[in-house]
C-alpha atoms as a PDB file:
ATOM      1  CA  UNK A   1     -25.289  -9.678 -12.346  1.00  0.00           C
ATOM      2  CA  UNK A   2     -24.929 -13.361 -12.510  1.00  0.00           C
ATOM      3  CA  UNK A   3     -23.048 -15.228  -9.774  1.00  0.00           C
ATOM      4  CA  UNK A   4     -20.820 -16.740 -12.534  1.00  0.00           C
ATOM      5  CA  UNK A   5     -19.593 -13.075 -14.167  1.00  0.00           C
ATOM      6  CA  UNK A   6     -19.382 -11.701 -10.259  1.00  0.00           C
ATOM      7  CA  UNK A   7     -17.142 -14.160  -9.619  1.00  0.00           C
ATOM      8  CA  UNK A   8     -15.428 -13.679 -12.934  1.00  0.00           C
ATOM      9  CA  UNK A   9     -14.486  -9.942 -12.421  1.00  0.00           C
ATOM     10  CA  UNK A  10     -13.248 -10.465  -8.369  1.00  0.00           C
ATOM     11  CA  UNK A  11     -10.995 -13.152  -9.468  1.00  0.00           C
ATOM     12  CA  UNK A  12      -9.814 -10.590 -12.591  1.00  0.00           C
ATOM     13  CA  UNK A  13      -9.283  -7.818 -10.000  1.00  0.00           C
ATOM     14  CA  UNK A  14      -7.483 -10.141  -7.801  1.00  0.00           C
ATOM     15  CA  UNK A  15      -5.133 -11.297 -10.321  1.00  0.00           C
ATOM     16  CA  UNK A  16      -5.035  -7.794 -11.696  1.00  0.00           C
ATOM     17  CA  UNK A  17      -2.817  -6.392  -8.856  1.00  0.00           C
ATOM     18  CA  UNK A  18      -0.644  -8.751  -8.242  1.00  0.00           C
ATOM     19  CA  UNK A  19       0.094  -9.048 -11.783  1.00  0.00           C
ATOM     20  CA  UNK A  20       0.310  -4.846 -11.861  1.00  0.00           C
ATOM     21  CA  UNK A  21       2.359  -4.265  -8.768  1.00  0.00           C
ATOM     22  CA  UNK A  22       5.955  -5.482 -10.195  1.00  0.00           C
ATOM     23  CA  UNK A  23       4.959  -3.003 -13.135  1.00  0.00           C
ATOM     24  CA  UNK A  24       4.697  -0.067 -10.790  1.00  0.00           C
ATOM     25  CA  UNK A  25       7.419  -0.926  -9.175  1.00  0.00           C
ATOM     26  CA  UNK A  26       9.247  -0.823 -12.322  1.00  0.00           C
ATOM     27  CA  UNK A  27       7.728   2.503 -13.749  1.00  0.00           C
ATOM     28  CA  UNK A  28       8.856   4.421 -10.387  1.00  0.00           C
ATOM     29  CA  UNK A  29      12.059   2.851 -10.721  1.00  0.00           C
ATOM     30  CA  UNK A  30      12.069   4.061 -14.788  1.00  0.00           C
ATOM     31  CA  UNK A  31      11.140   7.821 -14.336  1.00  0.00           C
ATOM     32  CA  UNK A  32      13.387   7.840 -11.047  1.00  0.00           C
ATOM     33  CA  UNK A  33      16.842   6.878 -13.778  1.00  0.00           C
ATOM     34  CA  UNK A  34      15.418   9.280 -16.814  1.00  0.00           C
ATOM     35  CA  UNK A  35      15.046  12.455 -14.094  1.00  0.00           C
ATOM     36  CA  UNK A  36      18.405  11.684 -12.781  1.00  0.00           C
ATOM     37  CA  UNK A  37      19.861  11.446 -16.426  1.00  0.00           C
ATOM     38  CA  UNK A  38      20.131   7.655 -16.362  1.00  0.00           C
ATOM     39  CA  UNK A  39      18.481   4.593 -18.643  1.00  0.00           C
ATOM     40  CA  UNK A  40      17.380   2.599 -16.086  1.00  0.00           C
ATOM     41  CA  UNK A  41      16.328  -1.070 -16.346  1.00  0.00           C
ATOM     42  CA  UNK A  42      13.739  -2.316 -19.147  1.00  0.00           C
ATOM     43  CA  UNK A  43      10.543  -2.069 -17.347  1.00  0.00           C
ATOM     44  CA  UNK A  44      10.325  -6.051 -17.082  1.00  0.00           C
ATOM     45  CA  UNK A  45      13.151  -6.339 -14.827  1.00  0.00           C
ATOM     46  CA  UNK A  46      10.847  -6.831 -11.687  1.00  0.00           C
ATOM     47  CA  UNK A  47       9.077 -10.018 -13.255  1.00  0.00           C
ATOM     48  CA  UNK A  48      12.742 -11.216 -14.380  1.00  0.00           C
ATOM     49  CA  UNK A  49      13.559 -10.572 -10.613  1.00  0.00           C
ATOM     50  CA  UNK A  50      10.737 -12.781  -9.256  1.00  0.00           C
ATOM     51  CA  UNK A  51      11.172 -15.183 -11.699  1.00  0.00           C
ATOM     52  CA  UNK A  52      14.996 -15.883 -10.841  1.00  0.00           C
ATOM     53  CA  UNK A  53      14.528 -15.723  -7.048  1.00  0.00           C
ATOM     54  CA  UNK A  54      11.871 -18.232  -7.306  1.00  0.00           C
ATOM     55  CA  UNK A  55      14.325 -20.836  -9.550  1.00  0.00           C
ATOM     56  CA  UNK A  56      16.710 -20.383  -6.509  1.00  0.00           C
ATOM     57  CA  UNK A  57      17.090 -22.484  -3.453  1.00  0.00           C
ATOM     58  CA  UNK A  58      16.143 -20.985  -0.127  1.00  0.00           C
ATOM     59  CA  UNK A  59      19.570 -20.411   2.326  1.00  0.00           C
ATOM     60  CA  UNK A  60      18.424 -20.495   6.044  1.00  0.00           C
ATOM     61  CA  UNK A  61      20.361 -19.553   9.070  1.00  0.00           C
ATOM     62  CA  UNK A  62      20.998 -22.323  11.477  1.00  0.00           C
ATOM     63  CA  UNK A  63      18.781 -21.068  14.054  1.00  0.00           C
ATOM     64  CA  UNK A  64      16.134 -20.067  12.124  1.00  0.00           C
ATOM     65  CA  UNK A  65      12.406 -21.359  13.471  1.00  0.00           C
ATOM     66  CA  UNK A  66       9.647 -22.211  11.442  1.00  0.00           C
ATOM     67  CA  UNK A  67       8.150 -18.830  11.857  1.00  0.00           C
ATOM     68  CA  UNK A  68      11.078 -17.644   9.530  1.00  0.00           C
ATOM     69  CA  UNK A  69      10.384 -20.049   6.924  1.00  0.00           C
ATOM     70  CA  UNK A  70       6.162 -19.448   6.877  1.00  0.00           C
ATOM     71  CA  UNK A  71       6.483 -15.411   7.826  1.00  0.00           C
ATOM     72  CA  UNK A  72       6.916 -14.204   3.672  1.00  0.00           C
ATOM     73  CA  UNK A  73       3.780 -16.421   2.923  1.00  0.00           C
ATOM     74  CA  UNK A  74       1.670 -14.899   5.510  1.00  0.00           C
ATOM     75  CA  UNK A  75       2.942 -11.523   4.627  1.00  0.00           C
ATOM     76  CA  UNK A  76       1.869 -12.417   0.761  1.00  0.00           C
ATOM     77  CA  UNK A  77      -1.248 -13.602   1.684  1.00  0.00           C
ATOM     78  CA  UNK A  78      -2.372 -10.458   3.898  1.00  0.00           C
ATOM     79  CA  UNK A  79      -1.254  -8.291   1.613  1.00  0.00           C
ATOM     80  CA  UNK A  80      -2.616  -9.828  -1.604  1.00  0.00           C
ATOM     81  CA  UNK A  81      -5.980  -9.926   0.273  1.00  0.00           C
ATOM     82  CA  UNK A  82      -6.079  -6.666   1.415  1.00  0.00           C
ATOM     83  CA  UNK A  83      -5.306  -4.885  -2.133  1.00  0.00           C
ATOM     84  CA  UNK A  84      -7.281  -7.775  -3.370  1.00  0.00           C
ATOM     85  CA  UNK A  85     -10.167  -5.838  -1.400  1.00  0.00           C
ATOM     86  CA  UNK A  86      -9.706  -1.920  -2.848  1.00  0.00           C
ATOM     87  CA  UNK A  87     -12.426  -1.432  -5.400  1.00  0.00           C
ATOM     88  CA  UNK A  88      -9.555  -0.770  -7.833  1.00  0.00           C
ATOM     89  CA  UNK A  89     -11.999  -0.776 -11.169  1.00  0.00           C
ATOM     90  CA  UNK A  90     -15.197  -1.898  -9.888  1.00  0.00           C
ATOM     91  CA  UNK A  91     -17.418  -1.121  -6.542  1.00  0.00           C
ATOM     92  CA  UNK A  92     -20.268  -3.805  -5.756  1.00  0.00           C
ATOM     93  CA  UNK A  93     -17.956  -6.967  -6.301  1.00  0.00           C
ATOM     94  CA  UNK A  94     -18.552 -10.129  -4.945  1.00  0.00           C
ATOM     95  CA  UNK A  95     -16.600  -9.790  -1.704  1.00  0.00           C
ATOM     96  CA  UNK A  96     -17.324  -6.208  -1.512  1.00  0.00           C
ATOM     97  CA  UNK A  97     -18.981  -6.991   1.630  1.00  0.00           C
ATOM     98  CA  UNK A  98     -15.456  -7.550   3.578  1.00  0.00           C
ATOM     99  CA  UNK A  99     -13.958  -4.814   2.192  1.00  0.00           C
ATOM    100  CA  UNK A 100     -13.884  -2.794   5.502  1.00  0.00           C
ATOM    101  CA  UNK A 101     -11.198  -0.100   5.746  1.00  0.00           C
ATOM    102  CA  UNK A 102     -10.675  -1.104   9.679  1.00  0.00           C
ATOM    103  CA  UNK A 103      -9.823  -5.197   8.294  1.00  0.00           C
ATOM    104  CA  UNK A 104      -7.536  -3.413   5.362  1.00  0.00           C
ATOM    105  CA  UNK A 105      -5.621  -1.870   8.449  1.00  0.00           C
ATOM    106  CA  UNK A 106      -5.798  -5.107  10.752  1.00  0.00           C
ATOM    107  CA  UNK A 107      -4.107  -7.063   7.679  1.00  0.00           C
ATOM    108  CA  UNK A 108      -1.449  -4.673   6.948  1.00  0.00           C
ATOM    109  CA  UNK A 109      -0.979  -4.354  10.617  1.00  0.00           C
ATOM    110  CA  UNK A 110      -0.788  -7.998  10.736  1.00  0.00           C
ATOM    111  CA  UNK A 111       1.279  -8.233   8.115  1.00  0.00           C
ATOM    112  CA  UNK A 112       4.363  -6.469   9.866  1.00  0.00           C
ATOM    113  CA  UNK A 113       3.717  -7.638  12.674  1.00  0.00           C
ATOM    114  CA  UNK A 114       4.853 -11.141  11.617  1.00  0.00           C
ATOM    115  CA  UNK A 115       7.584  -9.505   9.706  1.00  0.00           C
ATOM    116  CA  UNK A 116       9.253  -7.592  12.340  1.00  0.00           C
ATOM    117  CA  UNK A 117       9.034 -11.184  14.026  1.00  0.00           C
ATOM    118  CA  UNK A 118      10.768 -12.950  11.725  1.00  0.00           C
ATOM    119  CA  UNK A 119      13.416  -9.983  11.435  1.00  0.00           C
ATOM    120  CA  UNK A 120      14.648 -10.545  14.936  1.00  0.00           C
ATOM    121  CA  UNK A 121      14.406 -14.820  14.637  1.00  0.00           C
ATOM    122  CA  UNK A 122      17.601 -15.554  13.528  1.00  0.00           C
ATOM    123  CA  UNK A 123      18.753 -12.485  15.843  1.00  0.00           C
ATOM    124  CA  UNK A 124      21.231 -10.681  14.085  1.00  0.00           C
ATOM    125  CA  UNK A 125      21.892  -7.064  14.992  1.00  0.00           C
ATOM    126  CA  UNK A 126      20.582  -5.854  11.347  1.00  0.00           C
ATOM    127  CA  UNK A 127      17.325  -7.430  11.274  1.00  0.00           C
ATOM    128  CA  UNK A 128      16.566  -6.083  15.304  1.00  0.00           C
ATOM    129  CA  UNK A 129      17.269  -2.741  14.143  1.00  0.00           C
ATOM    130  CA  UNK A 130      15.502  -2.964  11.846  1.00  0.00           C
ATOM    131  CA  UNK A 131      12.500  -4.666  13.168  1.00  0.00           C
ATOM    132  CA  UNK A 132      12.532  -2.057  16.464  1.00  0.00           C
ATOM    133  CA  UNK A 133      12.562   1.561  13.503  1.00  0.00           C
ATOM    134  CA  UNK A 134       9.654  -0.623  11.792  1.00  0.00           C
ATOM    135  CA  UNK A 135       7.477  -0.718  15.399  1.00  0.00           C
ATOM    136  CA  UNK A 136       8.695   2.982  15.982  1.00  0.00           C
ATOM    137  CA  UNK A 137       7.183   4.196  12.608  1.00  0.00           C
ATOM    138  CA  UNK A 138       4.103   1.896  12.740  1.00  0.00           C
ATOM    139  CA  UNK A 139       3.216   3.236  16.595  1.00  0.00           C
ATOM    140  CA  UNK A 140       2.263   6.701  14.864  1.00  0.00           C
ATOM    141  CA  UNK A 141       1.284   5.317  11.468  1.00  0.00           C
ATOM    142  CA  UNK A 142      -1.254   3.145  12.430  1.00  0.00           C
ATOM    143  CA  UNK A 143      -3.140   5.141  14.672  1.00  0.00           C
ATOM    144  CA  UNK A 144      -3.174   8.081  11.967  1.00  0.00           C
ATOM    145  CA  UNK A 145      -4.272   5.449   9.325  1.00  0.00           C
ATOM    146  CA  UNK A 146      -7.604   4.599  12.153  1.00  0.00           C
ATOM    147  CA  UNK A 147      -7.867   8.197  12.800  1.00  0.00           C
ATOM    148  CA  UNK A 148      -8.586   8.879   8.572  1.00  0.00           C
ATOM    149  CA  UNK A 149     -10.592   5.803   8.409  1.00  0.00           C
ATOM    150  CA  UNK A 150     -12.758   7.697  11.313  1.00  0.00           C
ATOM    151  CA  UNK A 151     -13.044  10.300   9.035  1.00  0.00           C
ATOM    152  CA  UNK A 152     -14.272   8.652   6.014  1.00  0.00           C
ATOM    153  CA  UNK A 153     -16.434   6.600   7.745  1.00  0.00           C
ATOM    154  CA  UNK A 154     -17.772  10.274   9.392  1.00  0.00           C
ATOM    155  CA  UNK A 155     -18.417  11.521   5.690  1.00  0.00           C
ATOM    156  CA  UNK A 156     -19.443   8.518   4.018  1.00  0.00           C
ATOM    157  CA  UNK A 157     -21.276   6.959   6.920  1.00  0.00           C
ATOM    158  CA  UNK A 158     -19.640   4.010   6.938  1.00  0.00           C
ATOM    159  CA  UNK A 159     -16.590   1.970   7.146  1.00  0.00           C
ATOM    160  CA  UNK A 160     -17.152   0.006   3.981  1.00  0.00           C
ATOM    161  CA  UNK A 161     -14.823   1.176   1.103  1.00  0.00           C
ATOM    162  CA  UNK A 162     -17.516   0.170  -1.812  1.00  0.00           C
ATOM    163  CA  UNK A 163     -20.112   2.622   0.190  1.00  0.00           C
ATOM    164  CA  UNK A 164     -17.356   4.850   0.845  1.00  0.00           C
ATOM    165  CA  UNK A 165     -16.459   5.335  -2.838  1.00  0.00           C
ATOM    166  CA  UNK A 166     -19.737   5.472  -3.817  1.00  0.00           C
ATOM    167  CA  UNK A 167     -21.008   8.084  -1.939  1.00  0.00           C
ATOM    168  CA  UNK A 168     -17.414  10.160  -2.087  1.00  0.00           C
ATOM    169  CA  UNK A 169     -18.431  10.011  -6.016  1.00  0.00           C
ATOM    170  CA  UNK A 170     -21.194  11.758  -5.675  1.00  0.00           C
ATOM    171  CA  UNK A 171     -21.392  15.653  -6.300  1.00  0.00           C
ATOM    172  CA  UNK A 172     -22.921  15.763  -2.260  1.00  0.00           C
ATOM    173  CA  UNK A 173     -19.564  15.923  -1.155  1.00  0.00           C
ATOM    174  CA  UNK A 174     -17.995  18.783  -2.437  1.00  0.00           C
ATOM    175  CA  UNK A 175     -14.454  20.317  -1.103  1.00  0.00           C
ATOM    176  CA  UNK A 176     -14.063  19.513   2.953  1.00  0.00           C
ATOM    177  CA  UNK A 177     -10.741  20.732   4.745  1.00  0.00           C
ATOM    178  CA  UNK A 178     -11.018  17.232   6.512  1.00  0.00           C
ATOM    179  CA  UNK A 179     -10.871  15.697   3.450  1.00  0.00           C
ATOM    180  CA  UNK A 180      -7.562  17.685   2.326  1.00  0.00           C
ATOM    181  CA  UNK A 181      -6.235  16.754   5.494  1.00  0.00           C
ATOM    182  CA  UNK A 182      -6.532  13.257   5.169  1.00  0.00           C
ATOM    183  CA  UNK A 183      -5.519  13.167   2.363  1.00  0.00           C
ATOM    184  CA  UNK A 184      -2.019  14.957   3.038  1.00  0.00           C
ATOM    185  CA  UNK A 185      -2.256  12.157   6.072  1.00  0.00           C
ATOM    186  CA  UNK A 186      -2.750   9.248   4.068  1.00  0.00           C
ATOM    187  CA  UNK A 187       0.517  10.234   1.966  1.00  0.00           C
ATOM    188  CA  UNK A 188       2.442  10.555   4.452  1.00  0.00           C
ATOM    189  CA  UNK A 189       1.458   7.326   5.829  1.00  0.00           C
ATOM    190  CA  UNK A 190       1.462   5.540   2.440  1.00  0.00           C
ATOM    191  CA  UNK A 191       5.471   6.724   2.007  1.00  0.00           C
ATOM    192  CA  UNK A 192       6.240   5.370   5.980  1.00  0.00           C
ATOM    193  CA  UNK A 193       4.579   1.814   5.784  1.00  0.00           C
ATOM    194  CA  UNK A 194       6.221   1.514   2.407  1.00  0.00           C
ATOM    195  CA  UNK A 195       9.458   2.661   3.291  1.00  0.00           C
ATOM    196  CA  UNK A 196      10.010   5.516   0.428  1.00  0.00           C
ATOM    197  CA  UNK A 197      11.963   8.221   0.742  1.00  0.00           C
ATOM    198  CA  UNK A 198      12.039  10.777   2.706  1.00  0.00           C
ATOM    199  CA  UNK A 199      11.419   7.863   5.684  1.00  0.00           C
ATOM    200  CA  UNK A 200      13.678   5.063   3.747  1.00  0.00           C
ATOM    201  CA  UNK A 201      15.464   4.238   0.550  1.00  0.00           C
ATOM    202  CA  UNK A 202      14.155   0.946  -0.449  1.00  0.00           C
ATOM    203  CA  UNK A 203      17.623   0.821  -2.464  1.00  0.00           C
ATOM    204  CA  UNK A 204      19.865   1.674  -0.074  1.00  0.00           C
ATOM    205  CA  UNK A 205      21.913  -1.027   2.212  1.00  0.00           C
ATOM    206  CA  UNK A 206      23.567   1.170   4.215  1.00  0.00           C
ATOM    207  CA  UNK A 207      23.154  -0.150   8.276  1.00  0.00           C
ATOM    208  CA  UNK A 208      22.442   3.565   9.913  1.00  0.00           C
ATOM    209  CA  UNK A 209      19.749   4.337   7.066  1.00  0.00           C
ATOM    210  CA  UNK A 210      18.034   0.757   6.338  1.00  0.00           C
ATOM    211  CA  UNK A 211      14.514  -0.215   7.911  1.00  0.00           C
ATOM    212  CA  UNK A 212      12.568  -1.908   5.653  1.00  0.00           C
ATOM    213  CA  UNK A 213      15.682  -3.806   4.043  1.00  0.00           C
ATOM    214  CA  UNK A 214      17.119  -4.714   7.070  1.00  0.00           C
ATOM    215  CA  UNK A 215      14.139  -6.794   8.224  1.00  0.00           C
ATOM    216  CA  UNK A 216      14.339  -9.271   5.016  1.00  0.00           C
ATOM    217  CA  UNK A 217      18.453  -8.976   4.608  1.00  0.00           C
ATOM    218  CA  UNK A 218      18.751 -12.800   5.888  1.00  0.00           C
ATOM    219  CA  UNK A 219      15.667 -13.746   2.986  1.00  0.00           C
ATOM    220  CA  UNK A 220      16.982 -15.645  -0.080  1.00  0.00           C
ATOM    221  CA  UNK A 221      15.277 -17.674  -2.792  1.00  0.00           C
ATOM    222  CA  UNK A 222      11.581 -17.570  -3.386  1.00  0.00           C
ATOM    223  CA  UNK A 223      11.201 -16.394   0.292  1.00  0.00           C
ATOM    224  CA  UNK A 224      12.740 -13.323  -0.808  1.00  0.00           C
ATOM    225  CA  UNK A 225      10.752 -13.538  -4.061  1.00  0.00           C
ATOM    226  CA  UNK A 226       7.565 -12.894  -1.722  1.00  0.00           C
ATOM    227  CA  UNK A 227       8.733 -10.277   0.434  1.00  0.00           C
ATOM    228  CA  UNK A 228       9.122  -8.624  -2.725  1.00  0.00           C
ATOM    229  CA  UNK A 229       6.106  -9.224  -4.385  1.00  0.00           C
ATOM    230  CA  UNK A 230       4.394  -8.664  -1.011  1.00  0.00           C
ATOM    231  CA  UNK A 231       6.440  -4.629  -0.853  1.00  0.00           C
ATOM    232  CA  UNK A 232       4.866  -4.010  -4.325  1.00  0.00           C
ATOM    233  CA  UNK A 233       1.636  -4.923  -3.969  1.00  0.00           C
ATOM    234  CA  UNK A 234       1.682  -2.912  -0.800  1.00  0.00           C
ATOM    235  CA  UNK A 235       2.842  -0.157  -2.817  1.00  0.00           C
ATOM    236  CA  UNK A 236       0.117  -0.244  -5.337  1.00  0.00           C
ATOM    237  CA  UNK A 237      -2.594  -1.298  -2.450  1.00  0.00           C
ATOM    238  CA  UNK A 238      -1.793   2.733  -1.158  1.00  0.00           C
ATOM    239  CA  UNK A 239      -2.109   4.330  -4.244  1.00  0.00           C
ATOM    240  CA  UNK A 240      -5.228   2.591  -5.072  1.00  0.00           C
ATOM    241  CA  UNK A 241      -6.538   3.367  -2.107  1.00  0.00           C
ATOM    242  CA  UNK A 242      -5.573   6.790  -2.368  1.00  0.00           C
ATOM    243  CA  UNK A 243      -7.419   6.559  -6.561  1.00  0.00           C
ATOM    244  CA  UNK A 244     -10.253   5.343  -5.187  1.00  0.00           C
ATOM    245  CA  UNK A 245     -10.943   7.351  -2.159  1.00  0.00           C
ATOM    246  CA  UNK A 246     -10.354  10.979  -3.164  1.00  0.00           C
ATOM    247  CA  UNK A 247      -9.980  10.159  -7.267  1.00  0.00           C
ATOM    248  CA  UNK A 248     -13.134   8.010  -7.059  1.00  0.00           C
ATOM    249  CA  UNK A 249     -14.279   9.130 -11.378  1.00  0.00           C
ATOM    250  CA  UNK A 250     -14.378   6.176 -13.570  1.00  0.00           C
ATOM    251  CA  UNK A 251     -15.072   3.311 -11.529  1.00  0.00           C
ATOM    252  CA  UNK A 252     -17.656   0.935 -12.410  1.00  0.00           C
ATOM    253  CA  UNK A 253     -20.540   0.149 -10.508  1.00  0.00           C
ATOM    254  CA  UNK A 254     -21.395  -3.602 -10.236  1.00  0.00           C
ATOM    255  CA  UNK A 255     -24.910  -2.984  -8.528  1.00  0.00           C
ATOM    256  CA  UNK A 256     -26.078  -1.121 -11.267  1.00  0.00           C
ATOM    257  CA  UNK A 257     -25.394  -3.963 -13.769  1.00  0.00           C
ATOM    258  CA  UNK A 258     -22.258  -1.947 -15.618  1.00  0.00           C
ATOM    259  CA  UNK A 259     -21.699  -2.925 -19.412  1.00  0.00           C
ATOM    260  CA  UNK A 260     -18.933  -5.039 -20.280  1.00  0.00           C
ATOM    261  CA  UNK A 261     -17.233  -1.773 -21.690  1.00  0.00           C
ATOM    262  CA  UNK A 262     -17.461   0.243 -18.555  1.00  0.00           C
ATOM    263  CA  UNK A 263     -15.692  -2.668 -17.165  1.00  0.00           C
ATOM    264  CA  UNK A 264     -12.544  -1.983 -19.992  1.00  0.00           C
ATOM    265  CA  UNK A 265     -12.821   1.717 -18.826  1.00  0.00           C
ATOM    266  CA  UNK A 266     -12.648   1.522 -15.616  1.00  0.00           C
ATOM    267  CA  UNK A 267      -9.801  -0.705 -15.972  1.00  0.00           C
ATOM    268  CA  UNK A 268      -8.133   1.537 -18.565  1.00  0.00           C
ATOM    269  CA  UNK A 269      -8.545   3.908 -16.037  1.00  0.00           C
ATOM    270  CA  UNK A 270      -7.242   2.575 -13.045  1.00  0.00           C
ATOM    271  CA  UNK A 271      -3.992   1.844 -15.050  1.00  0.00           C
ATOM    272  CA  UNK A 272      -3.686   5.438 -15.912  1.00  0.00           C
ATOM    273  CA  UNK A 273      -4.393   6.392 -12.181  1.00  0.00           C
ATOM    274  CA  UNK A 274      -1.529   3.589 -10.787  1.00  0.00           C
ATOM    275  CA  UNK A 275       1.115   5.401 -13.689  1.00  0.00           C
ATOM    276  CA  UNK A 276       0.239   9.235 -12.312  1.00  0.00           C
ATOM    277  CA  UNK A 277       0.770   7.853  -8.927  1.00  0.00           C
ATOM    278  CA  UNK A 278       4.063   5.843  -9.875  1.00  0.00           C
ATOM    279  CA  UNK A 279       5.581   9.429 -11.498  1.00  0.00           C
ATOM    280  CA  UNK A 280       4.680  11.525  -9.027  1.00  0.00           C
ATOM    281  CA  UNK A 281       5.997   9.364  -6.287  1.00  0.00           C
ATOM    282  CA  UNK A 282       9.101   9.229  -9.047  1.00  0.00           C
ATOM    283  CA  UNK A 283       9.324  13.339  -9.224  1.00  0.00           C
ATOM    284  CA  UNK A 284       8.793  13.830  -4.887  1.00  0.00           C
ATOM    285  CA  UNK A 285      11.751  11.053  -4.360  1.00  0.00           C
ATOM    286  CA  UNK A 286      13.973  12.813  -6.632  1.00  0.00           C
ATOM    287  CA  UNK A 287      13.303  16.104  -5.396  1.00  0.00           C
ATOM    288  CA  UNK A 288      13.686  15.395  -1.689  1.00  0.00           C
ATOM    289  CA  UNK A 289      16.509  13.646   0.413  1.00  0.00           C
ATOM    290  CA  UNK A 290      15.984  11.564   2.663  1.00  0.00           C
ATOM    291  CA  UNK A 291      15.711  12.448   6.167  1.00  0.00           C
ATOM    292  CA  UNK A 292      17.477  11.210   9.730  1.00  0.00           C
ATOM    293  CA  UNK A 293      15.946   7.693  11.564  1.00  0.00           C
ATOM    294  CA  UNK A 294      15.356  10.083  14.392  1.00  0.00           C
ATOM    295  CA  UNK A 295      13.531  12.861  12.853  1.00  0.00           C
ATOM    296  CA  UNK A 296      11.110  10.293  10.747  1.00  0.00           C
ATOM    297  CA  UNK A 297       8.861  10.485  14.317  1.00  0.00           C
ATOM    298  CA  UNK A 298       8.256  14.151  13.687  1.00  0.00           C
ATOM    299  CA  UNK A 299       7.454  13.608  10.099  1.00  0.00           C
ATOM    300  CA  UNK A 300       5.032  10.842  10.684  1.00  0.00           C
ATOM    301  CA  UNK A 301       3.285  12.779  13.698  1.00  0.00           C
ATOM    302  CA  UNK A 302       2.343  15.115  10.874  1.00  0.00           C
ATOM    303  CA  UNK A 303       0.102  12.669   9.851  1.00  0.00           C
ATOM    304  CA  UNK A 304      -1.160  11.800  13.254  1.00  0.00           C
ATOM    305  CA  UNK A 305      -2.091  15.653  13.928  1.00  0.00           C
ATOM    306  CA  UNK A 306      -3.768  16.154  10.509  1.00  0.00           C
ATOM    307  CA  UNK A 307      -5.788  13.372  10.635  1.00  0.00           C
ATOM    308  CA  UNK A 308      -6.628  14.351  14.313  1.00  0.00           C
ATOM    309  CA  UNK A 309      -7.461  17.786  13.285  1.00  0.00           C
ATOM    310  CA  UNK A 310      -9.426  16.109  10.352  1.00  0.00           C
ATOM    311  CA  UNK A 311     -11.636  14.459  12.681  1.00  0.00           C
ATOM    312  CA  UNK A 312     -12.330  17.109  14.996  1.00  0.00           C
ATOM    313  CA  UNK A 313     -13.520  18.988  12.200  1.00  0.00           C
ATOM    314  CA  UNK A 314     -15.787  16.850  11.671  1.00  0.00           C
ATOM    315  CA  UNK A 315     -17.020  16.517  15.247  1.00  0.00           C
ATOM    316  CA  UNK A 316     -17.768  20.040  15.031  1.00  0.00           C
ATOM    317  CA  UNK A 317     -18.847  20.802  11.946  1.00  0.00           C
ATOM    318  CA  UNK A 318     -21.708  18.236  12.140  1.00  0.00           C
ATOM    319  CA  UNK A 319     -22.282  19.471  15.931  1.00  0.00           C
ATOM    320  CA  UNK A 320     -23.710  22.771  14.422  1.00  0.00           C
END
C-alpha cells in the first residue's frame, strides 16, 4: 500500500468516528423512546445539539482557572485519539503501530482524570460529588480494564490491538472461558466509564443519582459541545472495541493489500456492528433500573473478579 492511500484511509477512520458517535448516540436514544412507547427525537438531533452549543457563548464561573477553560479540549483530544486508534474497519493502518491497548487505557484514564479536575475547580458541591463517585468507580474499573488487557495480550501475545485482532480472527482460537469472562468484564466496564444505566442515567439531573452529569453541570457553550462529543465518542470507542476484539469477522487487512471493496465492507460492516451494539445497549437500559451510588462498587468488582479469574486461567492453563 502506498504511503498516500495509508494515509488516506487513517484520516477516513479518524473522521469516521467522530462523525459516527453523535449517530449512536442518537440510535440508543431512538430504540430507548419506541420500547418505552414514545417517538423520540429525529435521529439528527445530536448534530443539531453540537451545532447550537457551539454558536453559543461560553458562561464561566468567576473563579474558574484556566484548567476549566482547556479541560473539554484535552478530554476531546484523548478521546478522539484513542477511538481514533481501534481498528474499527481496517487492521495494518498507518498508526497501527501506537495502537497499544495499555496507551488506549492511559488516555481514557487521562482523560478523567483532567475531568474530575475541572469538576471540583470552580468548587461547587455538585461537581465534587460528582468528581469523588467518578474516582470511586474508576479505582475498580481501571484495574479490571489492565487486568483484560493482560489477558488478551496472554492469548494474542501481545498488547497491540492490530496483532490482537488479527490473531483473535483466526480459527486457532476457538471458545476460551477467559475469553467469556472478559468479555462479561469489559461490559461491565464499558457501561461504568460511560455512565449508562444500571451505574448512571446520562439523562437524569437528579443530585443523589448524577455522576457523570454532575462533573460538566457548570459547562456551557462549545465547552459543553465537547464534553459531549467527547461522552459519545467514548461510547462508540467501547463498543468498537468490544466489535473488534471478540466480533473481529469482516475487518480488512491493510498488510495484505485489501481491495478498495473490502474497504466498503468492512466499513458497511462496522456500521452494522456500532447499530447491534446501540440496540442492545437500548433493550438492557430499558429492562433494568438503575441501581444505588453505593452498591455500583459491588457491581463493578464483578468485573474486577472476572477478569482476575480470566487471567488466572490463563496462568494455569498454559502452565500445563
Amino acid at each position: 500500500m502506498g504511503l498516500t492511500l495509508a494515509v488516506l484511509i487513517q484520516g477516513l477512520q479518524m473522521l469516521l468516528v467522530v462523525a459516527v458517535a453523535p449517530m449512536l448516540v442518537s440510535v440508543v436514544r431512538k430504540v430507548k423512546s419506541r420500547l418505552t412507547r414514545k417517538q423520540g427525537a429525529p435521529l439528527v438531533q445530536p448534530y443539531r445539539d453540537l451545532i447550537r452549543l457551539m454558536r453559543k457563548d461560553v458562561v464561566l464561573a468567576e473563579n474558574a482557572s484556566w484548567l476549566f477553560r482547556v479541560v473539554p479540549y484535552l478530554v476531546f483530544a484523548a478521546t478522539w485519539v484513542a477511538a481514533a486508534l481501534i481498528p474499527t474497519f481496517a487492521t495494518g493502518l498507518q498508526f497501527s503501530w501506537t495502537a497499544d491497548l495499555i496507551a488506549i487505557v492511559a488516555l481514557l484514564g487521562s482523560a478523567r482524570f483532567f475531568l474530575a479536575l475541572a469538576g471540583m475547580d470552580v468548587g461547587t458541591s455538585f461537581g465534587g460529588i460528582g468528581s469523588s463517585r467518578e474516582m470511586m468507580i474508576a479505582s475498580m474499573a481501571e484495574p479490571a480494564m489492565m487486568l483484560i488487557v493482560f489477558s488478551l495480550a496472554l492469548i494474542a501475545g501481545s498488547t497491540q490491538l492490530s496483532t490482537a485482532v488479527q490473531f483473535l480472527a483466526s480459527p486457532h482460537v476457538g471458545l476460551r472461558v477467559s475469553l467469556g469472562m472478559a468479555l462479561v468484564a469489559l461490559v461491565i466496564v464499558a457501561l461504568a466509564e460511560n455512565a449508562r444505566i444500571p451505574v448512571d442515567n446520562p439523562t437524569t439531573h437528579l443530585e443523589l443519582t448524577m455522576v457523570h452529569e454532575a462533573m460538566v453541570l457548570e459547562y456551557s457553550g462549545r465547552h459543553l459541545a465537547m464534553i459531549e462529543l467527547s461522552s459519545a465518542l467514548k461510547l462508540l470507542l467501547y463498543i468498537s472495541l468490544i466489535g473488534c476484539i471478540f466480533v473481529p469477522w469482516g475487518i480488512a487487512d491493510s498488510d495484505a493489500n485489501a481491495s478498495f471493496a473490502a474497504y466498503v465492507v468492512a466499513v458497511l460492516l462496522y456500521l452494522i456492528k456500532l447499530s447491534v451494539g446501540g440496540v442492545v445497549l437500548a433493550v438492557f437500559e430499558t429492562s433494568i433500573a438503575k441501581m444505588r451510588v453505593f452498591r455500583v462498587p459491588n457491581f463493578v468488582g464483578i468485573a474486577l473478579m472476572l477478569a482476575l479469574l480470566g487471567t488466572l486461567l490463563l496462568f494455569v492453563s498454559m502452565s500445563l
